[in-house]
PDB file of N, CA and C in Angstrom:
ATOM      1  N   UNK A   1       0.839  -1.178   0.000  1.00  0.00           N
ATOM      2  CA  UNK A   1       0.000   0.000   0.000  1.00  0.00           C
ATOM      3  C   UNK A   1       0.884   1.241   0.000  1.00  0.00           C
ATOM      4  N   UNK A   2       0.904   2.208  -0.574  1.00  0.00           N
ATOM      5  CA  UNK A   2       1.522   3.144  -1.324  1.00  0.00           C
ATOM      6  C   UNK A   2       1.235   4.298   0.312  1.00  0.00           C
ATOM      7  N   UNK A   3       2.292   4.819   0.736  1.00  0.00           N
ATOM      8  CA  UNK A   3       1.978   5.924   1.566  1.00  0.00           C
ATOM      9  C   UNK A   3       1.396   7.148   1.372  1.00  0.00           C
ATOM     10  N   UNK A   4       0.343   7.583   1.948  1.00  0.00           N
ATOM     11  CA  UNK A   4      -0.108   9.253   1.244  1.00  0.00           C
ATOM     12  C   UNK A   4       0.777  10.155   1.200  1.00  0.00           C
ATOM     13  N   UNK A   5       0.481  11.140   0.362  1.00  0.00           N
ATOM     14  CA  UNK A   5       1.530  11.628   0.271  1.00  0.00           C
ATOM     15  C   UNK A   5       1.825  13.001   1.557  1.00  0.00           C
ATOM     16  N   UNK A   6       1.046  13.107   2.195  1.00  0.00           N
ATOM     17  CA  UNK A   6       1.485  14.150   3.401  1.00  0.00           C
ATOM     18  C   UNK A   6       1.407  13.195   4.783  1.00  0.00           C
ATOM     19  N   UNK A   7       1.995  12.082   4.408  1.00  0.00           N
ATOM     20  CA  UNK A   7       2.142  11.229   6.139  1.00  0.00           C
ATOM     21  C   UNK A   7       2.909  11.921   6.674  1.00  0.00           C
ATOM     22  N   UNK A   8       4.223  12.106   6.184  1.00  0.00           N
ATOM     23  CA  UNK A   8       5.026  12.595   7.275  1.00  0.00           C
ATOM     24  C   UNK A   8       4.763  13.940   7.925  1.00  0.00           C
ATOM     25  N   UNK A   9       4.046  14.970   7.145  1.00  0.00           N
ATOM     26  CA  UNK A   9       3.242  15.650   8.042  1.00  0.00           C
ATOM     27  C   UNK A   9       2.499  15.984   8.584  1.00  0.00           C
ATOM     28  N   UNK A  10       1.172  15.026   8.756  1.00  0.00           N
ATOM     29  CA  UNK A  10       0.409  14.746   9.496  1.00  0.00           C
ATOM     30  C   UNK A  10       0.819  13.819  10.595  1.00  0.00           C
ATOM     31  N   UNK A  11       1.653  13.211  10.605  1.00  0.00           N
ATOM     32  CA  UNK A  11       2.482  12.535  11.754  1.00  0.00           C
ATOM     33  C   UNK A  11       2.798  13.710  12.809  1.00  0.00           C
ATOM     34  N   UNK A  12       3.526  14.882  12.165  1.00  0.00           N
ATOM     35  CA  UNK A  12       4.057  15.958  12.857  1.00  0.00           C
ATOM     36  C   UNK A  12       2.966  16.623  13.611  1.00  0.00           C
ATOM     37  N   UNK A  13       1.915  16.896  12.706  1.00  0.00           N
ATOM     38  CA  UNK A  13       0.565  17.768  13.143  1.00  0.00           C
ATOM     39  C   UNK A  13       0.176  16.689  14.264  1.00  0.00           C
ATOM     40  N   UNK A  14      -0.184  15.303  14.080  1.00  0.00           N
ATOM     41  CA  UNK A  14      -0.437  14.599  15.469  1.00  0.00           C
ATOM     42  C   UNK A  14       0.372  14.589  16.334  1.00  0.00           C
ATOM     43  N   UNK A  15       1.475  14.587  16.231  1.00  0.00           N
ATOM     44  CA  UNK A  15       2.832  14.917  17.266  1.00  0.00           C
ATOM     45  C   UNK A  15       2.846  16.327  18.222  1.00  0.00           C
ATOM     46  N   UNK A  16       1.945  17.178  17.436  1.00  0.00           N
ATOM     47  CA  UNK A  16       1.649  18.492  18.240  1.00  0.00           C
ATOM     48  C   UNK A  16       2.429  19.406  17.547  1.00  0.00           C
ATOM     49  N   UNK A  17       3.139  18.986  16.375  1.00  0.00           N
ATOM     50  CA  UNK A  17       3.677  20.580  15.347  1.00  0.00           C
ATOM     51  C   UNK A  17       2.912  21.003  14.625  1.00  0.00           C
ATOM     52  N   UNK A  18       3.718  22.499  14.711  1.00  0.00           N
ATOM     53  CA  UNK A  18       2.399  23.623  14.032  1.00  0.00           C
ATOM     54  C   UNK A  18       2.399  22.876  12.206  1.00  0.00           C
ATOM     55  N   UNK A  19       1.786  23.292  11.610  1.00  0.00           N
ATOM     56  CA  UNK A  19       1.841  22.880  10.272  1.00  0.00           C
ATOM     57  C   UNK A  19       1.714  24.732   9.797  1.00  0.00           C
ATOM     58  N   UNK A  20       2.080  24.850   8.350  1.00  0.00           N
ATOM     59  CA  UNK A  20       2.344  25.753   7.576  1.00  0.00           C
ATOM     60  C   UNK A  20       1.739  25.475   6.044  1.00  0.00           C
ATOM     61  N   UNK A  21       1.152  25.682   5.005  1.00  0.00           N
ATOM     62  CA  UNK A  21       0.790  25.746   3.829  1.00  0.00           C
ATOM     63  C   UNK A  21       1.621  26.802   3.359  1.00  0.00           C
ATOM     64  N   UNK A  22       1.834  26.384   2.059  1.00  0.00           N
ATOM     65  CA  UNK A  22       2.253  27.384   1.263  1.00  0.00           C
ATOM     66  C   UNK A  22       1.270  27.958   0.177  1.00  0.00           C
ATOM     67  N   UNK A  23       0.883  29.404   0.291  1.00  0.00           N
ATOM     68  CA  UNK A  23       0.173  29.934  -0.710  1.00  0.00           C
ATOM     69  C   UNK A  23       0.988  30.642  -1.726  1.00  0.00           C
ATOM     70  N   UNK A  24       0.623  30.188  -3.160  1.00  0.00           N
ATOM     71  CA  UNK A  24       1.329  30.193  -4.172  1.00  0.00           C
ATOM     72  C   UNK A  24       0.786  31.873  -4.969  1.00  0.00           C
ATOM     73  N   UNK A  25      -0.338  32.140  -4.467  1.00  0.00           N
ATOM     74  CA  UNK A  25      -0.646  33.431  -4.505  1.00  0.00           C
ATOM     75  C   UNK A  25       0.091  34.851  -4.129  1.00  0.00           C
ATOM     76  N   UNK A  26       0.571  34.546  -2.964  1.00  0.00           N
ATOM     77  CA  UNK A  26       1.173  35.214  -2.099  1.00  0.00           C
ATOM     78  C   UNK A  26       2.924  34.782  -1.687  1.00  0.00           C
ATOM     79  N   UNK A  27       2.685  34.038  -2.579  1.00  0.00           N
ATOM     80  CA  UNK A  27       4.037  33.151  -2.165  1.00  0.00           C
ATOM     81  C   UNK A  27       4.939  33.502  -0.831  1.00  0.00           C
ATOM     82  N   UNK A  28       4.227  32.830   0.240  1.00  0.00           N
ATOM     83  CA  UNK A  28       4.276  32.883   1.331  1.00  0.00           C
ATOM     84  C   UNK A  28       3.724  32.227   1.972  1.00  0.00           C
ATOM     85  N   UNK A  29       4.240  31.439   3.362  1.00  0.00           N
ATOM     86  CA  UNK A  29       4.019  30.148   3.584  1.00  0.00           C
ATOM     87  C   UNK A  29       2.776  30.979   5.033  1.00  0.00           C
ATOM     88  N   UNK A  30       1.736  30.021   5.487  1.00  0.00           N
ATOM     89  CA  UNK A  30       0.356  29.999   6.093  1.00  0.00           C
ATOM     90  C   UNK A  30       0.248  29.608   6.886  1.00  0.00           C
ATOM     91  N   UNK A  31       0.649  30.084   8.543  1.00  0.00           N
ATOM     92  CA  UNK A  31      -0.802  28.973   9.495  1.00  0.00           C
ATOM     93  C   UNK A  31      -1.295  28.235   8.807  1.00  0.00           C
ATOM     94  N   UNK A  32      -1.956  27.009   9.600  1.00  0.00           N
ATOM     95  CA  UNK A  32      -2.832  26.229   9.028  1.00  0.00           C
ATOM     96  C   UNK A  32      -3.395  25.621  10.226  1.00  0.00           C
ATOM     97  N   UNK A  33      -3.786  25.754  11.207  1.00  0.00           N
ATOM     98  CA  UNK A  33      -4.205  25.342  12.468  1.00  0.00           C
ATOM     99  C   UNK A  33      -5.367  23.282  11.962  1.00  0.00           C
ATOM    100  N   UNK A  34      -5.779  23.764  11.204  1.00  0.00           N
ATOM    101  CA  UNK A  34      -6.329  22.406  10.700  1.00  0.00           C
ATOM    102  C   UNK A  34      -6.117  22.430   9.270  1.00  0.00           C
ATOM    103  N   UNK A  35      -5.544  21.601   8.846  1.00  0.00           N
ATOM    104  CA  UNK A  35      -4.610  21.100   7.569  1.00  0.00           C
ATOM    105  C   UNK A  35      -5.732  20.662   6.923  1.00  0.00           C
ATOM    106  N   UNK A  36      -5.900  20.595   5.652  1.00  0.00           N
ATOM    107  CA  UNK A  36      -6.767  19.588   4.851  1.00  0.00           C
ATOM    108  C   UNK A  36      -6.050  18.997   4.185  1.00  0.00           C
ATOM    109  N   UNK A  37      -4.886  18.514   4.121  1.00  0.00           N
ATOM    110  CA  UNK A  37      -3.803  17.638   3.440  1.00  0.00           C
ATOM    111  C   UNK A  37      -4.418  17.401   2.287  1.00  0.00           C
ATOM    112  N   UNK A  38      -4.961  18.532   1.656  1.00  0.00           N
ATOM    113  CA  UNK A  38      -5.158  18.156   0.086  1.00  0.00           C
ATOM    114  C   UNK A  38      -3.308  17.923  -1.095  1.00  0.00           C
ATOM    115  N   UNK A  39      -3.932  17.371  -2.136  1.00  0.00           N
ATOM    116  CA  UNK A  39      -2.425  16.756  -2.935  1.00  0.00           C
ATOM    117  C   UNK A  39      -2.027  18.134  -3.568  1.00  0.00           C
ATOM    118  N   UNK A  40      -2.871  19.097  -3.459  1.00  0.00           N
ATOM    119  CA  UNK A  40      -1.999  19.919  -5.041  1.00  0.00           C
ATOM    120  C   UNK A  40      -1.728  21.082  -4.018  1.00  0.00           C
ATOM    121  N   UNK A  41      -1.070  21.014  -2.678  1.00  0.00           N
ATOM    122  CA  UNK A  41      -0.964  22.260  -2.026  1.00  0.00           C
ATOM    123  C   UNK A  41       0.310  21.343  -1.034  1.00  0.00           C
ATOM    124  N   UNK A  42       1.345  22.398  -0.605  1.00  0.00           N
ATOM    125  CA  UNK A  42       2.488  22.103   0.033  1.00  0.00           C
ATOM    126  C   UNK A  42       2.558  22.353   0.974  1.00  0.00           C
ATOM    127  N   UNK A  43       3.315  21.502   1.940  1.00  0.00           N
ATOM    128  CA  UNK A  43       2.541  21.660   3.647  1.00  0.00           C
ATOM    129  C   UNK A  43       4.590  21.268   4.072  1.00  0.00           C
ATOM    130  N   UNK A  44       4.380  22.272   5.071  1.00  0.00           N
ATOM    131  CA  UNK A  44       5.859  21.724   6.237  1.00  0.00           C
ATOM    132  C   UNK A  44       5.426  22.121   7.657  1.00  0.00           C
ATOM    133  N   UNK A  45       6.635  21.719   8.398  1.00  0.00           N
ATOM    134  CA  UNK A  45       6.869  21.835  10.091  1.00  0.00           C
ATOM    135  C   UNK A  45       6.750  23.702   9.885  1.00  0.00           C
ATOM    136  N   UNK A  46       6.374  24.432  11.046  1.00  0.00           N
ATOM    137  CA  UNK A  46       6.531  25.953  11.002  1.00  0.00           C
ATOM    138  C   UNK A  46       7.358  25.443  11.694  1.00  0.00           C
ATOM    139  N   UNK A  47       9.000  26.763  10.735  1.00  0.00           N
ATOM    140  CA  UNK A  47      10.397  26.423  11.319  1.00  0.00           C
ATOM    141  C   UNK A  47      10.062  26.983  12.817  1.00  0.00           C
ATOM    142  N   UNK A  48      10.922  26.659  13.571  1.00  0.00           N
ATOM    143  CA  UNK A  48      11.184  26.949  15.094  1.00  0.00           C
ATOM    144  C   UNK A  48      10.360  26.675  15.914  1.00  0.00           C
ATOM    145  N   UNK A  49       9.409  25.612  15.389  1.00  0.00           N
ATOM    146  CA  UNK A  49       8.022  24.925  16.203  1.00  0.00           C
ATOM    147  C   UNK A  49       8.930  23.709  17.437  1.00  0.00           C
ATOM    148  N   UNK A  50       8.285  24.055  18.724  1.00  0.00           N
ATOM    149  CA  UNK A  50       8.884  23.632  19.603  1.00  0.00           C
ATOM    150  C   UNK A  50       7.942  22.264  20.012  1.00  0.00           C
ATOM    151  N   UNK A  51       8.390  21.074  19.818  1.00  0.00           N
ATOM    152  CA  UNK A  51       7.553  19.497  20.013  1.00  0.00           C
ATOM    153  C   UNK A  51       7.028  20.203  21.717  1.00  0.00           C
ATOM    154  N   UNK A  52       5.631  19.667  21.747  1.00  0.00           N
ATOM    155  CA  UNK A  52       5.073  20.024  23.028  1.00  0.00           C
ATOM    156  C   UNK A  52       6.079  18.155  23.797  1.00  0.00           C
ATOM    157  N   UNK A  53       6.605  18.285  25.176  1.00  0.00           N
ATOM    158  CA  UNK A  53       7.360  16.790  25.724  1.00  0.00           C
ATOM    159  C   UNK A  53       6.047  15.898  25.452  1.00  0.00           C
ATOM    160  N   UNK A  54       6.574  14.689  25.273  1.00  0.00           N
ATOM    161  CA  UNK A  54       5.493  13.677  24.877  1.00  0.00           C
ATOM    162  C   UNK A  54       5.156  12.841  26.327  1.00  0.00           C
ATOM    163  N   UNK A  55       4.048  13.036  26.793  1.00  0.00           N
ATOM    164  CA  UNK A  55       3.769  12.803  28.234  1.00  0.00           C
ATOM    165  C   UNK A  55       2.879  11.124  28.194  1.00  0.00           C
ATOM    166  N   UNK A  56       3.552  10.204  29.318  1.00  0.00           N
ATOM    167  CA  UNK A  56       3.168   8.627  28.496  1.00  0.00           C
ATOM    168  C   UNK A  56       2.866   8.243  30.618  1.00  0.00           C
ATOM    169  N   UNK A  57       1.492   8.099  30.698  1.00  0.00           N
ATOM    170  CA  UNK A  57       0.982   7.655  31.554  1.00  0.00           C
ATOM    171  C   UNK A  57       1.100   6.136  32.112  1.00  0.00           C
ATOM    172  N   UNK A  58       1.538   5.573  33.180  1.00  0.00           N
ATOM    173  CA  UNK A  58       1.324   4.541  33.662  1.00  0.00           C
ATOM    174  C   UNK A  58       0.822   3.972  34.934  1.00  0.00           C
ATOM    175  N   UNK A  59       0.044   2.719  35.077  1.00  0.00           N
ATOM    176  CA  UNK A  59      -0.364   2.168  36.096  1.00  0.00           C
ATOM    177  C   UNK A  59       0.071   0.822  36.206  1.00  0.00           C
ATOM    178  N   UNK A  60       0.005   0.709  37.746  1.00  0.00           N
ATOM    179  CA  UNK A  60       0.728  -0.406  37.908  1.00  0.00           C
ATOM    180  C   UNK A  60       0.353  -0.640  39.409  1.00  0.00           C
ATOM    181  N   UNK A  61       0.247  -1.888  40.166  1.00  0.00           N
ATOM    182  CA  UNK A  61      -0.691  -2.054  41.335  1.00  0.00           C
ATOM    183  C   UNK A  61       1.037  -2.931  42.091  1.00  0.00           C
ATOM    184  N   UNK A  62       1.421  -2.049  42.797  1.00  0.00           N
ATOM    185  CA  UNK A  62       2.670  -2.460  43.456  1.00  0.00           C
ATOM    186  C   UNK A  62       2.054  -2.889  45.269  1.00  0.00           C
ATOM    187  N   UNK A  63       3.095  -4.334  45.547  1.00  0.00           N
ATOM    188  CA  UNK A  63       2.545  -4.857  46.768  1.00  0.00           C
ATOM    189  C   UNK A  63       3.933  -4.771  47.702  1.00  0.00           C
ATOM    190  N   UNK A  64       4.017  -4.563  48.706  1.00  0.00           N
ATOM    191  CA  UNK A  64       5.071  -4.959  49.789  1.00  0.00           C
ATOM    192  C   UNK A  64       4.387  -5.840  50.831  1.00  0.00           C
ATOM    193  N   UNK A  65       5.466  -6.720  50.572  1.00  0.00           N
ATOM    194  CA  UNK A  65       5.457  -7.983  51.870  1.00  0.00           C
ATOM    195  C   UNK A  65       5.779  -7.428  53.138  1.00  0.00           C
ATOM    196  N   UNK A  66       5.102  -7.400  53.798  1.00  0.00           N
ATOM    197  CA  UNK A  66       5.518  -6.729  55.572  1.00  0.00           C
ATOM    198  C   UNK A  66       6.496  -7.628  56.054  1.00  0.00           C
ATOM    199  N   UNK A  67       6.648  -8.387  55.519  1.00  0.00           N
ATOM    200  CA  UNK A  67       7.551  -9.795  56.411  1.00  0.00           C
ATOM    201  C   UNK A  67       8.911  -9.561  55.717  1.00  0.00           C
ATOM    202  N   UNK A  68       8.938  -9.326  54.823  1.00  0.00           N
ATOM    203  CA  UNK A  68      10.263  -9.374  53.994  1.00  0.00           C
ATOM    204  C   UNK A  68      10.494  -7.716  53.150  1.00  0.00           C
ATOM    205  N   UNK A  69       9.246  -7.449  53.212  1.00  0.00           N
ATOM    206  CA  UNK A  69       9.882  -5.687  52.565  1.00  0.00           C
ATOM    207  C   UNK A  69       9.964  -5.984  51.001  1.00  0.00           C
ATOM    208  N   UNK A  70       9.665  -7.152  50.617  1.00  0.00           N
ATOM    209  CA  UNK A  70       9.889  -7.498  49.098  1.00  0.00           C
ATOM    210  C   UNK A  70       9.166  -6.511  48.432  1.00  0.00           C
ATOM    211  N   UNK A  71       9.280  -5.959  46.835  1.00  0.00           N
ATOM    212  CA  UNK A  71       8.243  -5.557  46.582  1.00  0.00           C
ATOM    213  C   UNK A  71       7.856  -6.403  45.584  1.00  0.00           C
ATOM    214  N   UNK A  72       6.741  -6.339  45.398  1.00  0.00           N
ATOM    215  CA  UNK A  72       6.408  -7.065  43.615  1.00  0.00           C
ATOM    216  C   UNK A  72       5.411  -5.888  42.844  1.00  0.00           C
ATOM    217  N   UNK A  73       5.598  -5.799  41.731  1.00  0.00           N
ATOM    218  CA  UNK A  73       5.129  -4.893  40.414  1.00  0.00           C
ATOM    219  C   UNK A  73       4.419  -5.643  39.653  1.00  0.00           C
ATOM    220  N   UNK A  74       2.904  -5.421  39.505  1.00  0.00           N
ATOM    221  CA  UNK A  74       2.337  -5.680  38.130  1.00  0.00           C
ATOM    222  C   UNK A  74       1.255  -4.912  37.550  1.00  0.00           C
ATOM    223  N   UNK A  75       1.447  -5.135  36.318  1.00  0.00           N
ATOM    224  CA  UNK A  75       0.633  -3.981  35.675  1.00  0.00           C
ATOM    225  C   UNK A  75      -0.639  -4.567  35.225  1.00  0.00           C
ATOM    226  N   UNK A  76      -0.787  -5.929  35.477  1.00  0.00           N
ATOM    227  CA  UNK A  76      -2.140  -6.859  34.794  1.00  0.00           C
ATOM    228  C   UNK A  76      -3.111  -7.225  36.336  1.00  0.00           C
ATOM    229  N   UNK A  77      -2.098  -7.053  37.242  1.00  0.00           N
ATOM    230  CA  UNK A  77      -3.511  -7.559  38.016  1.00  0.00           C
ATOM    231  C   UNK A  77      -3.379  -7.101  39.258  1.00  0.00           C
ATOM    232  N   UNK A  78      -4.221  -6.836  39.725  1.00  0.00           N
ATOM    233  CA  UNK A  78      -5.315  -6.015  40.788  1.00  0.00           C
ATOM    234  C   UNK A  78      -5.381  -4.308  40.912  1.00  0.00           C
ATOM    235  N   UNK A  79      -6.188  -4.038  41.563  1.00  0.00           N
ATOM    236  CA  UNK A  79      -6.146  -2.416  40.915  1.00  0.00           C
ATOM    237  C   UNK A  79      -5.108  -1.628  41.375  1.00  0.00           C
ATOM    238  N   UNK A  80      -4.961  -0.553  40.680  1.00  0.00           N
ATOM    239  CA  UNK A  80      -4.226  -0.090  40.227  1.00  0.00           C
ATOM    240  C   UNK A  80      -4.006   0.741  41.770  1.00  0.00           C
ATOM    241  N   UNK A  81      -2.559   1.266  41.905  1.00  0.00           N
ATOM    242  CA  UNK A  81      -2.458   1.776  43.278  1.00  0.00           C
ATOM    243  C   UNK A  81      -1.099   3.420  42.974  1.00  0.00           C
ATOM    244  N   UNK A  82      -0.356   2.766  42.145  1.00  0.00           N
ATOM    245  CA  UNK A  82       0.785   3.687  41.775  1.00  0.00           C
ATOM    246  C   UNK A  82       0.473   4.164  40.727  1.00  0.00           C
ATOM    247  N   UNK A  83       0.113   5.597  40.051  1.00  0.00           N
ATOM    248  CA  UNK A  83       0.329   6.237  38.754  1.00  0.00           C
ATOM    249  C   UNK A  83       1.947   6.700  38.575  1.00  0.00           C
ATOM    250  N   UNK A  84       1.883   6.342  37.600  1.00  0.00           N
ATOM    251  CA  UNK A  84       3.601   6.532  36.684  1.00  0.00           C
ATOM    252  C   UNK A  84       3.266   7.924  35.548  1.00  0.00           C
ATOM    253  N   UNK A  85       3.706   9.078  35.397  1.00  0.00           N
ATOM    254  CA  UNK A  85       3.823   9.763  34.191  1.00  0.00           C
ATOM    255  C   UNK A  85       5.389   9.755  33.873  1.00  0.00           C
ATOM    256  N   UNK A  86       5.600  10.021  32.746  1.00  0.00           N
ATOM    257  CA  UNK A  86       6.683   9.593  32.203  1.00  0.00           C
ATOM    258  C   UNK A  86       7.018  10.739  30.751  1.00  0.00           C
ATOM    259  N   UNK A  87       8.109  11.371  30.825  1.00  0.00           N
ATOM    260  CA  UNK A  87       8.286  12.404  29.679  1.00  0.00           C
ATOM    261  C   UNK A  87       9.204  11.862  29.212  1.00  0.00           C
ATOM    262  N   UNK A  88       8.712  11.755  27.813  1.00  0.00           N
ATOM    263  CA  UNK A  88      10.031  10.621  26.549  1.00  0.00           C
ATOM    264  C   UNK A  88      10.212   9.818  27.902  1.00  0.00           C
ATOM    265  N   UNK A  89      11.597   9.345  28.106  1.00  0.00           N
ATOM    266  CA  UNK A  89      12.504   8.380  29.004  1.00  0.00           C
ATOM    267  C   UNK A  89      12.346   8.307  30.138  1.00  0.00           C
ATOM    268  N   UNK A  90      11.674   9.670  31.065  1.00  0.00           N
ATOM    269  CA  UNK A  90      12.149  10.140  32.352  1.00  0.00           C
ATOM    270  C   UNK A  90      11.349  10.107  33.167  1.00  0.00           C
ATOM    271  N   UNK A  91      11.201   9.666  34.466  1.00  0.00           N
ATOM    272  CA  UNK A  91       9.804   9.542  35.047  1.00  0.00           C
ATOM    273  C   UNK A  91       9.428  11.359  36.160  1.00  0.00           C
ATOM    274  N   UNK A  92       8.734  11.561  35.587  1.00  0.00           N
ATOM    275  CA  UNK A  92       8.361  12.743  36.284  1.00  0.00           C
ATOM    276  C   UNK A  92       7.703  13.189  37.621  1.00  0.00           C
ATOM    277  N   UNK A  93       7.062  12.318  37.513  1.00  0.00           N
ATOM    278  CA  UNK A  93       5.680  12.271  38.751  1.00  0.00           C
ATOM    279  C   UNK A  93       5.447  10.738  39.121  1.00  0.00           C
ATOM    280  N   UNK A  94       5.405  10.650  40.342  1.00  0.00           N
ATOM    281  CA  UNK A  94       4.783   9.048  40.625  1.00  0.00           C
ATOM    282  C   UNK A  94       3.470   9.290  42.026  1.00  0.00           C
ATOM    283  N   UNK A  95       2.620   8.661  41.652  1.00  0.00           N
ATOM    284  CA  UNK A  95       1.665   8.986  42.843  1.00  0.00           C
ATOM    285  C   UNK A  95       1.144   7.837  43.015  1.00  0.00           C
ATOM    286  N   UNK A  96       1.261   7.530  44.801  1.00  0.00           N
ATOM    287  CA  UNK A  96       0.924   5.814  45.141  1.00  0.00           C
ATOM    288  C   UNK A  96      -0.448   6.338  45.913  1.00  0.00           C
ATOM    289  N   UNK A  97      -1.482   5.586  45.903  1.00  0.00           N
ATOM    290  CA  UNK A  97      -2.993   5.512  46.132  1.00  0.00           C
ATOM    291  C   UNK A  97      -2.980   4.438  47.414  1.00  0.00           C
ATOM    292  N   UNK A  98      -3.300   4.721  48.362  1.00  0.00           N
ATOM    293  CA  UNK A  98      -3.466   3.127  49.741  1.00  0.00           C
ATOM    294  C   UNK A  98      -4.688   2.420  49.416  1.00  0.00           C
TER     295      UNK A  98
END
């Protein structure tokens, strides 16, 4: 299946970059706050557009053994007790629930 031809910037626009049109009228490139990725019109990143951090949520129901202090981690079973946020790599925030 043949890629459309503005994936890679609609990837960007879902990524949270500004998008730009170029008007050939004015020859001068456009805001475009909502893109219509039509084919016969030229679309880029607006230079110096800053990626909003990509913020990646997690849960996970963590137990400690009173007897041993062990902990155990799982993310499939029982409810959920610790929220994880996470920017790209880095963990930012952790909040444990009793």
């Amino acid at each position: 299946m043949a890629e459309r031809k503005h994936a890679d910037m609609i990837k960007a626009w879902a990524d949270g970059y500004e998008i730009e049109a170029f008007n050939p009228e004015h020859q001068e490139w456009v805001e475009t706050p909502a893109p219509g990725w039509f084919d016969d019109i030229e679309y880029r990143v607006k230079p110096h557009t800053v990626q909003p951090p990509k913020l990646i949520i997690r849960y996970a129901h963590v137990r400690i053994n009173p007897f041993t202090n062990e902990v155990s981690l799982s993310e499939d079973h029982g409810p959920a007790n610790v929220k994880m946020i996470f920017q790209e790599d880095d963990l930012v925030e952790i909040t444990y629930h009793l």
